[in-house]
Protein backbone atom coordinates (compact mmCIF):
# COMPACT_ATOMS: atom_id res chain seq x y z
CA UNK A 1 226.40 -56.13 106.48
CA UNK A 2 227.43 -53.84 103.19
CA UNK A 3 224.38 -54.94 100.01
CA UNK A 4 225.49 -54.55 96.63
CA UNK A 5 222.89 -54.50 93.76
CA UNK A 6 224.30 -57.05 91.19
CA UNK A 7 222.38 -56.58 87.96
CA UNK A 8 223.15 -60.04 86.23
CA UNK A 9 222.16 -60.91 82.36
CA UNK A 10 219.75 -64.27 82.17
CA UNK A 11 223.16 -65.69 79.73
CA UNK A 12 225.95 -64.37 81.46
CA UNK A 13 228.84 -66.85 82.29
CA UNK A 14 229.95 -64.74 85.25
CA UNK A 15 226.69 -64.59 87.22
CA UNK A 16 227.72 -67.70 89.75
CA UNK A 17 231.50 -66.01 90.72
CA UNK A 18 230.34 -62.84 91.10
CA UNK A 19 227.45 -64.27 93.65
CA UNK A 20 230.19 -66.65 94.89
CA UNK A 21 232.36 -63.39 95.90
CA UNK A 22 229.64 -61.57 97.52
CA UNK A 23 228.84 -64.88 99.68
CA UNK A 24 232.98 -65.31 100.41
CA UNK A 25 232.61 -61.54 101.35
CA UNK A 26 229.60 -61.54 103.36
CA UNK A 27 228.05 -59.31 101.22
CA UNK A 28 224.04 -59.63 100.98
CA UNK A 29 223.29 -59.43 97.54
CA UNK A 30 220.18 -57.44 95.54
CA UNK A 31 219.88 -59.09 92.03
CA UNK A 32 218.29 -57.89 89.30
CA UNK A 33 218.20 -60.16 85.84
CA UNK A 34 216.58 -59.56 82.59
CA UNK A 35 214.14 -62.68 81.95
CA UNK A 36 211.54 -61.90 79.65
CA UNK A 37 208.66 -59.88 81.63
CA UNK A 38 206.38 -62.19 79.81
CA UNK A 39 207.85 -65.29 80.95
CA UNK A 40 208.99 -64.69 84.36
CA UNK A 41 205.84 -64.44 86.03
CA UNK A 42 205.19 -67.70 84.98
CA UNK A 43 208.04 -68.83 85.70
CA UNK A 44 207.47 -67.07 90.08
CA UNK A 45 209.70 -64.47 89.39
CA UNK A 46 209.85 -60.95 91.45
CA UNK A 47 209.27 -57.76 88.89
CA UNK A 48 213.21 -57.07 89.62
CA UNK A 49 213.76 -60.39 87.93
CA UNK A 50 212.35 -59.27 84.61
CA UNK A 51 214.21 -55.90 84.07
CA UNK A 52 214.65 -54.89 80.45
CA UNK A 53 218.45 -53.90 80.84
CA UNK A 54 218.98 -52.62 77.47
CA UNK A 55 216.27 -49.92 77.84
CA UNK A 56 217.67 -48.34 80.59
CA UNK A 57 215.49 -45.56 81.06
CA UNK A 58 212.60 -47.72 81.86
CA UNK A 59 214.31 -50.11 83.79
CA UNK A 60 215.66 -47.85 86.04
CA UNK A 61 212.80 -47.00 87.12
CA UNK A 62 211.36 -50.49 87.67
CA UNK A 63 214.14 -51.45 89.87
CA UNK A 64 213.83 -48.14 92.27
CA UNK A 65 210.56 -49.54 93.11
CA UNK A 66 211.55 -53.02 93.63
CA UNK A 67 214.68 -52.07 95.57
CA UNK A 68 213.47 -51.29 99.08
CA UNK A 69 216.81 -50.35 101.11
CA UNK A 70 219.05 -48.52 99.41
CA UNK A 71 222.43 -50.65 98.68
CA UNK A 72 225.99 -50.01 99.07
CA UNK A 73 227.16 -50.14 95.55
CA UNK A 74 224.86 -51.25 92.18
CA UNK A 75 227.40 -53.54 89.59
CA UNK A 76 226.81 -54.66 86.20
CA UNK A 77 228.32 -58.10 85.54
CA UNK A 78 228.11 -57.74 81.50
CA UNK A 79 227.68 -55.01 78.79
CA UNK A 80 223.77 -55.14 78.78
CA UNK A 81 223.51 -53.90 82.21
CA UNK A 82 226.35 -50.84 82.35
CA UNK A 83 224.08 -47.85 80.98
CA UNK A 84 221.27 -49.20 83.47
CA UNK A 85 224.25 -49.53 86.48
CA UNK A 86 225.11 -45.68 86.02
CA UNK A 87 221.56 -44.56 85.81
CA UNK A 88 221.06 -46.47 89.17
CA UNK A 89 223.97 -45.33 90.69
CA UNK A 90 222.93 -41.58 89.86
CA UNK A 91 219.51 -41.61 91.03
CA UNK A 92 220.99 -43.42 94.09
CA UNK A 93 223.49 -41.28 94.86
CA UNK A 94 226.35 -43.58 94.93
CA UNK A 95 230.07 -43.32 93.64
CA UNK A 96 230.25 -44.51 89.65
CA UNK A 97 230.97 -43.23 86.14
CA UNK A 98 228.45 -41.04 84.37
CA UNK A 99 225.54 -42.49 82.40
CA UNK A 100 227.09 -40.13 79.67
CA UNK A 101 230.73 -41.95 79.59
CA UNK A 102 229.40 -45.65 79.84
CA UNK A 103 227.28 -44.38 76.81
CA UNK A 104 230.18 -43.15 75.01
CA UNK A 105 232.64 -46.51 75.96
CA UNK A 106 229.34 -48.72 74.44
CA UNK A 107 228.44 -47.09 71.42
CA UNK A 108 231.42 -47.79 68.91
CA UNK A 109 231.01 -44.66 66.71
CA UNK A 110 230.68 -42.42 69.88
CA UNK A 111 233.66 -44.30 70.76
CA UNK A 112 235.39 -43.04 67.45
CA UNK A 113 234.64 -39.90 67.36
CA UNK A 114 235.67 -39.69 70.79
CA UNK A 115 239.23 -40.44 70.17
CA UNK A 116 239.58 -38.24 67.01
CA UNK A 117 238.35 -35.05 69.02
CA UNK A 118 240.72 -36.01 72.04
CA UNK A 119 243.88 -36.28 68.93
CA UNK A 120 244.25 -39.83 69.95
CA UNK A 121 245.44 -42.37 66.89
CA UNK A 122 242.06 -43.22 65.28
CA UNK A 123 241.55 -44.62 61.82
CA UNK A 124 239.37 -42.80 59.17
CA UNK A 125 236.05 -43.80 59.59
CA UNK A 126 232.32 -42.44 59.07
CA UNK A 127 228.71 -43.86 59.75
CA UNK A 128 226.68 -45.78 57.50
CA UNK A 129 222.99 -44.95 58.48
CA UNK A 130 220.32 -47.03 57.90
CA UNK A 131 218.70 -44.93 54.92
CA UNK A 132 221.86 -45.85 53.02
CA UNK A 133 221.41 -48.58 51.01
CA UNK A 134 223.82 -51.42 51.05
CA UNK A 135 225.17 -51.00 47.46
CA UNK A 136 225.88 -47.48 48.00
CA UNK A 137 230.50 -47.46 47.23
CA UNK A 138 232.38 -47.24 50.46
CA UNK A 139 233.81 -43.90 50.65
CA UNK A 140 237.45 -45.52 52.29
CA UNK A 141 239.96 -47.01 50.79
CA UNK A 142 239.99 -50.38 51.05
CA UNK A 143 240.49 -52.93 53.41
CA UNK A 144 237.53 -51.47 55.88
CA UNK A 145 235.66 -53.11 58.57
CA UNK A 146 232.01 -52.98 59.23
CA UNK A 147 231.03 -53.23 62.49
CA UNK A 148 227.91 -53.17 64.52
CA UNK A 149 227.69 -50.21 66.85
CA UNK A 150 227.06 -51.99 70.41
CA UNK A 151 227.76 -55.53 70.30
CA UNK A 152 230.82 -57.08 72.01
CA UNK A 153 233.01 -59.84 71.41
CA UNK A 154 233.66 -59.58 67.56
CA UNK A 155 230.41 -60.16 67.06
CA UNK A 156 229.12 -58.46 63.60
CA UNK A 157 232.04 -57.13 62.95
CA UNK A 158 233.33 -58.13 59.13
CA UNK A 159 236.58 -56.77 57.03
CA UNK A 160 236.35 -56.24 53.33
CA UNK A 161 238.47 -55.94 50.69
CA UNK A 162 236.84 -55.09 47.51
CA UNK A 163 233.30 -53.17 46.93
CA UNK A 164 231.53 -56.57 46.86
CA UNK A 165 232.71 -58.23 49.73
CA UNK A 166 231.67 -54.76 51.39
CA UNK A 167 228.59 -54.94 50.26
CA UNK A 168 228.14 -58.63 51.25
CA UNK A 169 229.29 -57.65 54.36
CA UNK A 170 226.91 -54.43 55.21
CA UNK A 171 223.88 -56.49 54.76
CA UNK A 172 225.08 -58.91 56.96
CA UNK A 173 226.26 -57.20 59.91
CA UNK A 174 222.80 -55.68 59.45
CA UNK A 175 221.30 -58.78 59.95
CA UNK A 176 223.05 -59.65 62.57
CA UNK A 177 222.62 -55.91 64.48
CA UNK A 178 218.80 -56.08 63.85
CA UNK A 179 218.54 -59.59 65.49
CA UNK A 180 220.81 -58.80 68.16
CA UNK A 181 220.32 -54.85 69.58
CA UNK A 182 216.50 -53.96 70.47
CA UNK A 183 217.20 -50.55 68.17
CA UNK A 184 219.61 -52.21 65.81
CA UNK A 185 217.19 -51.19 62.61
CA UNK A 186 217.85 -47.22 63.70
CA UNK A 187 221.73 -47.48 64.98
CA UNK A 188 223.44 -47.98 61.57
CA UNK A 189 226.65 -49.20 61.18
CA UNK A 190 230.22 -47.84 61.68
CA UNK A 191 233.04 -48.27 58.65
CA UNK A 192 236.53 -47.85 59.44
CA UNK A 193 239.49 -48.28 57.77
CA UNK A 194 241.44 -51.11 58.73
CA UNK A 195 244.17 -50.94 61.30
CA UNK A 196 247.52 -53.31 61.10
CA UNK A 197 249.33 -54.34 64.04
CA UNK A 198 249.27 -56.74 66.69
CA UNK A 199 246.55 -56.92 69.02
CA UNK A 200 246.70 -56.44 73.16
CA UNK A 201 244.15 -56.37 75.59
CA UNK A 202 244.53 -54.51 79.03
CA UNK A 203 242.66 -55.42 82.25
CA UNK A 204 242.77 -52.69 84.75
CA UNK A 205 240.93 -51.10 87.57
CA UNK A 206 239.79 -47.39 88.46
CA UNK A 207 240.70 -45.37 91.36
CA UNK A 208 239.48 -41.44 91.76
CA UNK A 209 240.52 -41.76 87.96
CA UNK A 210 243.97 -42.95 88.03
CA UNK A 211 244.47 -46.51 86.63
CA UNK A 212 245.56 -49.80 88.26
CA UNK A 213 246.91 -52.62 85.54
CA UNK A 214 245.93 -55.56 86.73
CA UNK A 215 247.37 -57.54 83.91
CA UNK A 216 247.79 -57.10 79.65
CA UNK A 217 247.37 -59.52 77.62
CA UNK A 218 249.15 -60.89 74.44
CA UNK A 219 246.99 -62.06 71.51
CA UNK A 220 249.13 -64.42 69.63
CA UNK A 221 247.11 -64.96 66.67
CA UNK A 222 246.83 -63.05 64.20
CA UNK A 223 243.67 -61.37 63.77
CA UNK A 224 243.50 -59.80 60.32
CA UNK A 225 239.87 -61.00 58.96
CA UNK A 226 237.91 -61.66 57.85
CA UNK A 227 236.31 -62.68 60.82
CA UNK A 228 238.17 -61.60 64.58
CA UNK A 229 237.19 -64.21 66.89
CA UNK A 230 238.76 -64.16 69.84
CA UNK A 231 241.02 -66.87 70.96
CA UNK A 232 243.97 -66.73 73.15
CA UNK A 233 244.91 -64.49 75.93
CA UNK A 234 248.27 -64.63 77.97
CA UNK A 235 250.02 -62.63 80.24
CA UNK A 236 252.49 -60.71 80.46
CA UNK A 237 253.36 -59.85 77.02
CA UNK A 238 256.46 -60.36 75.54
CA UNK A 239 256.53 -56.58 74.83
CA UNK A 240 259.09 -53.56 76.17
CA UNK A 241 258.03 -52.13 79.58
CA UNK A 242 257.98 -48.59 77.78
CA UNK A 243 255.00 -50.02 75.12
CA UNK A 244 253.51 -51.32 77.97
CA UNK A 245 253.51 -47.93 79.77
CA UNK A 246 252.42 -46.51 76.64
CA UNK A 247 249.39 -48.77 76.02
CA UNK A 248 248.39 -47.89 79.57
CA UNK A 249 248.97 -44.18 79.08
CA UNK A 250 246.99 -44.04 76.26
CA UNK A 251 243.72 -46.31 78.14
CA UNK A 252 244.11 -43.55 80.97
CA UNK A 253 243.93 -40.61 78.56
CA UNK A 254 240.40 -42.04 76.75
CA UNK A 255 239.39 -43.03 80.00
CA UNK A 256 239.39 -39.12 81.27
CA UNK A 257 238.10 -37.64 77.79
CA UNK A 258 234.90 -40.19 78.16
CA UNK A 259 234.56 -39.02 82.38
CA UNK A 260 234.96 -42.81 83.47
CA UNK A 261 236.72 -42.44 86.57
CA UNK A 262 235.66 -45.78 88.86
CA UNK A 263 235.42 -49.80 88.56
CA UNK A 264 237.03 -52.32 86.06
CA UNK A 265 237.84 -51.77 82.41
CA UNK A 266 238.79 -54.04 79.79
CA UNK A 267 240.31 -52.23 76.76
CA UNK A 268 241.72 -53.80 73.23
CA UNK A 269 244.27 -52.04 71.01
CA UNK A 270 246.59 -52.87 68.26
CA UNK A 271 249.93 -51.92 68.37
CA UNK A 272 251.99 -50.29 65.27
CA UNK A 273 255.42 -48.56 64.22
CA UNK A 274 252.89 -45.45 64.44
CA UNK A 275 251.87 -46.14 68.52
CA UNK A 276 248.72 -47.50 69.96
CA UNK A 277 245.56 -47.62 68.68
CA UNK A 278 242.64 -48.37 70.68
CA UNK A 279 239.76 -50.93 69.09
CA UNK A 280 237.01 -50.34 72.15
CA UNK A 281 237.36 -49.48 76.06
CA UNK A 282 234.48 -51.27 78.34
CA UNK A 283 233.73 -50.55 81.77
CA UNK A 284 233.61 -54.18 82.98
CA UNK A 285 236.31 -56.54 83.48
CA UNK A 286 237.62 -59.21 80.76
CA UNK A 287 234.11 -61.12 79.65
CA UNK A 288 233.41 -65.08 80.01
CA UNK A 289 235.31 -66.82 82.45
CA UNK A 290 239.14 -65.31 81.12
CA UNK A 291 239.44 -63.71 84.50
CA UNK A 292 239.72 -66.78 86.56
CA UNK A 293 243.11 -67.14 84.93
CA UNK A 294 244.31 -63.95 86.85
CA UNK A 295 243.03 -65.94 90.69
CA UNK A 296 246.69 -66.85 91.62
CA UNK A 297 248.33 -63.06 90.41
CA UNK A 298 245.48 -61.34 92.57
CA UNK A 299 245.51 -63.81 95.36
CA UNK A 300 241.73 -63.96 94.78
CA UNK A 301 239.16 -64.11 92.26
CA UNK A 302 239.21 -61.00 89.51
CA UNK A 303 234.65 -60.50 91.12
CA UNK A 304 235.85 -60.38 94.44
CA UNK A 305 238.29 -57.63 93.88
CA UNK A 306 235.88 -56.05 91.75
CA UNK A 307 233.45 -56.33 94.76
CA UNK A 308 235.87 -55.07 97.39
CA UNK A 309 236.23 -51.70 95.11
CA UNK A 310 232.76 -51.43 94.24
CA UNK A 311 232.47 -51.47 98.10
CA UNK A 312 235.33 -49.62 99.18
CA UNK A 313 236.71 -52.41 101.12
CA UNK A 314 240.90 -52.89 100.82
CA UNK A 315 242.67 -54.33 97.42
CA UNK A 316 245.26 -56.06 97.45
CA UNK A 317 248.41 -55.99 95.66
CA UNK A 318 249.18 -57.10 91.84
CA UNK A 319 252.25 -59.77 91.47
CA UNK A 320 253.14 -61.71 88.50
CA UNK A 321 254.12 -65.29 89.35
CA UNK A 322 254.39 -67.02 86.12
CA UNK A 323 252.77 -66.99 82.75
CA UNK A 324 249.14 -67.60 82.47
CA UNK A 325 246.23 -68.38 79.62
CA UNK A 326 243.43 -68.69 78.77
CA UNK A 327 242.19 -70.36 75.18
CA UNK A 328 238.41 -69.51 74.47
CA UNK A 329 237.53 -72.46 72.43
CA UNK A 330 236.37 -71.55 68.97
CA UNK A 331 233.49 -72.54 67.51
CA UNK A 332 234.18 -74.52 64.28
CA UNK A 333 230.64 -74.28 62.45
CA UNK A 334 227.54 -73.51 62.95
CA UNK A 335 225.08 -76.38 64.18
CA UNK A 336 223.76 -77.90 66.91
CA UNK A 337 226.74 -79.34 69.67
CA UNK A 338 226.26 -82.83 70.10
CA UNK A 339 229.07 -84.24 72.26
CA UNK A 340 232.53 -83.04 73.16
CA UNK A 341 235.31 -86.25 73.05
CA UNK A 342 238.70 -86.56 75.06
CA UNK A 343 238.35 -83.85 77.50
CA UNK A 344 240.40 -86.20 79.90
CA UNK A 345 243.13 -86.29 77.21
CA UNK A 346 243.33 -82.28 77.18
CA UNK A 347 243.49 -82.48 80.80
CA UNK A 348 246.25 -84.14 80.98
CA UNK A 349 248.36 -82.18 78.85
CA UNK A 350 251.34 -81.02 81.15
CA UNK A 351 250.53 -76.94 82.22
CA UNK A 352 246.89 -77.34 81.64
CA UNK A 353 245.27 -76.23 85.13
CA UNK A 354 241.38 -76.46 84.05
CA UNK A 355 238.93 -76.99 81.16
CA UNK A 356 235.72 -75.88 81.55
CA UNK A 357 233.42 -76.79 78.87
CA UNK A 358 230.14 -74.03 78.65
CA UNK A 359 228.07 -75.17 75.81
CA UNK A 360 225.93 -77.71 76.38
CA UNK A 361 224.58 -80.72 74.52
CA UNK A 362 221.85 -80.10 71.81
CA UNK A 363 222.73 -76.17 71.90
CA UNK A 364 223.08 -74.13 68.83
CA UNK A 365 226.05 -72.68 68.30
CA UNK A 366 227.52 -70.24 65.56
CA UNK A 367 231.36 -69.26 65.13
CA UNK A 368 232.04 -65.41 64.32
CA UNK A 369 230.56 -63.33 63.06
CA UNK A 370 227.05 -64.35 64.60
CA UNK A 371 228.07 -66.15 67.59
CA UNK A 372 227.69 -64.33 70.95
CA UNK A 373 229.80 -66.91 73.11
CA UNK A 374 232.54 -70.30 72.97
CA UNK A 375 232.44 -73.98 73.61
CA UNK A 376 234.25 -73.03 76.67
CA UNK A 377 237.87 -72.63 78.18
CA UNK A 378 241.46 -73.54 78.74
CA UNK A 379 243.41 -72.56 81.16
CA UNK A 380 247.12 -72.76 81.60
CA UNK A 381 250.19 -71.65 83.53
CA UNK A 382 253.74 -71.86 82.47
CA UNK A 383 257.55 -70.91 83.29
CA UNK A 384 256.94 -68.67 79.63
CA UNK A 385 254.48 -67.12 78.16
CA UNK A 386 255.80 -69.74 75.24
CA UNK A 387 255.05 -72.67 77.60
CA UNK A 388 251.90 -71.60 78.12
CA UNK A 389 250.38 -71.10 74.22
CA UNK A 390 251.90 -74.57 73.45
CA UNK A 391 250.41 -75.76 76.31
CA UNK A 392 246.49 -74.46 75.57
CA UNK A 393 246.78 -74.95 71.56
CA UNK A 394 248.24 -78.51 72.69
CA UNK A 395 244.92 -79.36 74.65
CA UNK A 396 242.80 -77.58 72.14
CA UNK A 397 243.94 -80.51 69.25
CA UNK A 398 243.24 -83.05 71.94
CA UNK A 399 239.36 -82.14 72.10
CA UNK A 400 237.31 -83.36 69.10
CA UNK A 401 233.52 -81.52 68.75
CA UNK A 402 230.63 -83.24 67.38
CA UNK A 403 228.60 -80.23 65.88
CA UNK A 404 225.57 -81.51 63.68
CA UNK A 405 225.49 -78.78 60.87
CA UNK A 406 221.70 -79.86 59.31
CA UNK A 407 219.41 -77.97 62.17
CA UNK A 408 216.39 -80.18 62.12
CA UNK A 409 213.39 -77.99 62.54
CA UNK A 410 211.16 -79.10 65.51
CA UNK A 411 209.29 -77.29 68.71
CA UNK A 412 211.44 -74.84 70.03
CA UNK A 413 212.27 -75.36 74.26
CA UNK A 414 212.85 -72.13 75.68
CA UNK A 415 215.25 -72.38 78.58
CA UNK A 416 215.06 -69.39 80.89
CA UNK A 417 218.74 -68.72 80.82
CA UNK A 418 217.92 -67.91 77.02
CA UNK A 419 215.21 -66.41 76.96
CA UNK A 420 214.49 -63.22 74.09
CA UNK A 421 211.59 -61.37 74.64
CA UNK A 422 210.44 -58.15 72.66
């Protein structure tokens, strides 16, 4: 029986399909999670149940001793576990991408520079360290966007228009870095000029280098500021096959100058009269639960073909059926979630194949950009990728969301799925 070493984040949405592949595979599965070491032993937790994935160079070594047989293959399900995945699959000796080029695909500046070296399209941009103060004049024209250096999914990343709403907007994403990145005081921030276009997303796998599109995504909305939340993803694009051979051209090329040559990536670009411009390349697969809306292209589930590469077991084929969706429900305010009414309504809006609703009652949720996750999903399928958006933004006005906005102050309950430990 093959083992793979499944490092899985304490919050992660994904942790229960990737386990549910490994099961459907026969795979015996090694997991390591990141509960707070203070907490866990409480709690009857092994040490490899406590791992601080987002030191890496500590953890690594706390999982070697835990590990016992070595495993076939070491995953990370989410972006706090890639750098610690690499390191792992070095010291191992397994097949993987270099710490070095999950580093560079993580740290947005490295990112930048990155592409600017390789004479990719890259917009003018420098780094804001954290000596500078925030009223210091933005040395771009505007509009810019400030953006935190390692956090995914639009989170602390703010556009601005004049010098105040720049400044306003450093000391925020600030905020937001330092409460959300163990080293977020030190990082600094990234400014970059603001690039117009219409945004894609491509989902694609690694072989020996070459890439495998498994599907791109449109982004209907418009996502121009000042916030970029996330919304809706469907595929395929209404777009020429030669800019969609172009996007993927131009993933491959960053791909090789950062040495990431194995596994799933999940890029985002915009796309101009100029070409493409990449926004950030990760070396997972699409985050949440978006990928379930690929199970019927794939003829499986997007973990277990992530597991059968990891594991060097056969792949099969990519075929486009129909049009599919996904909408990741926004969050409307900040507050505490109180109830979710007619989810049976949405349901039964014609094209609608599943709603699956994440957050739970008497959780505190915040919208971009200090939120870290949704309310939950749609999913949809269509004869067009037209059918499909009226179809999710159709169920989306069905679903009304009690959020209380006062936050009454009162004995915090720590969960161990949430857990923050320093």
């Amino acid at each position: 029986m093959k083992r793979i070493l499944l490092l899985l984040p304490a919050s992660s949405y994904r942790n229960e399909d990737f386990i549910a592949a490994a099961k459907k595979l026969d795979v015996e599965i090694i997991s390591a999670a990141d509960y707070c070491h203070r907490l866990a032993p409480g709690w009857g937790m092994s040490p490899i149940s406590s791992v601080p994935f987002d030191q890496p160079e500590i953890a690594v070594h706390q999982v070697m001793e835990s590990l016992g047989r070595k495993p076939d293959a070491v995953l990370a399900v989410d972006d706090s576990g890639l750098e610690l995945a690499a390191l792992l699959s070095e010291r191992l000796q397994l097949p993987g991408n270099p710490p070095a080029g999950v580093w560079l695909m993580r740290d947005k500046l490295a990112f930048r520079r990155l592409l600017r070296n390789g004479g990719l399209h890259c917009p003018e941009f420098y780094h804001l360290t954290s000596e500078t103060q925030p009223e210091q004049a933005c040395s771009l024209s505007f509009p810019v966007v400030v953006k935190a250096r390692r956090l995914s999914s639009s989170r602390g990343v703010v556009r601005a228009d004049t010098q105040e709403a720049f400044t306003q907007a450093v000391k925020w994403v600030n905020r937001i870095q330092e409460k959300a990145d163990r080293d977020g005081a030190q990082l600094g921030l990234i400014v970059e000029r603001f690039i117009p276009g219409h945004e894609y997303a491509l989902e694609g796998l690694l072989e020996k280098g070459e890439l495998r599109v498994l599907a791109l995504f449109d982004k209907p909305d418009p996502l121009d500021g000042p916030y970029f939340e996330e919304s809706i993803y469907i595929t395929p694009p209404q777009l020429s096959q030669a800019k969609q051979d172009e996007i993927a051209h131009t993933v491959q090329q960053a791909c090789q100058l950062a040495g990431i040559v194995s596994g799933p990536i999940h890029a985002e670009m915009r796309l101009n009269e100029q070409g493409v411009w990449l926004l950030e390349i990760a070396t997972r697969s699409i985050g949440g639960l978006c990928g379930r809306m690929l199970q019927h292209a794939l003829g499986m589930s997007l973990e277990e073909l992530i597991l059968r590469h990891a594991l060097n077991m056969p792949l099969p084929k990519v075929w486009q059926a129909e049009a599919t969706g996904v909408m990741m429900i926004p969050i409307p305010k900040r507050g505490i979630l109180k109830s979710v009414h007619h989810l049976d309504e949405a349901r039964q809006v014609p094209g609608i194949s599943d709603i699956k609703i994440t957050a739970s009652a008497g959780q505190i949720v915040s919208p971009s950009p200090e939120g870290a996750s949704y309310l939950g999903f749609i999913f949809a399928s269509g004869i067009s990728p037209d059918a499909v958006e009226s179809s999710l933004r159709h169920a989306h006005s069905c679903l009304q969301f009690d959020v209380q906005t006062e936050i009454p102050v009162t004995n915090a309950i720590t969960h161990p799925g949430q857990a923050g430990c320093a």
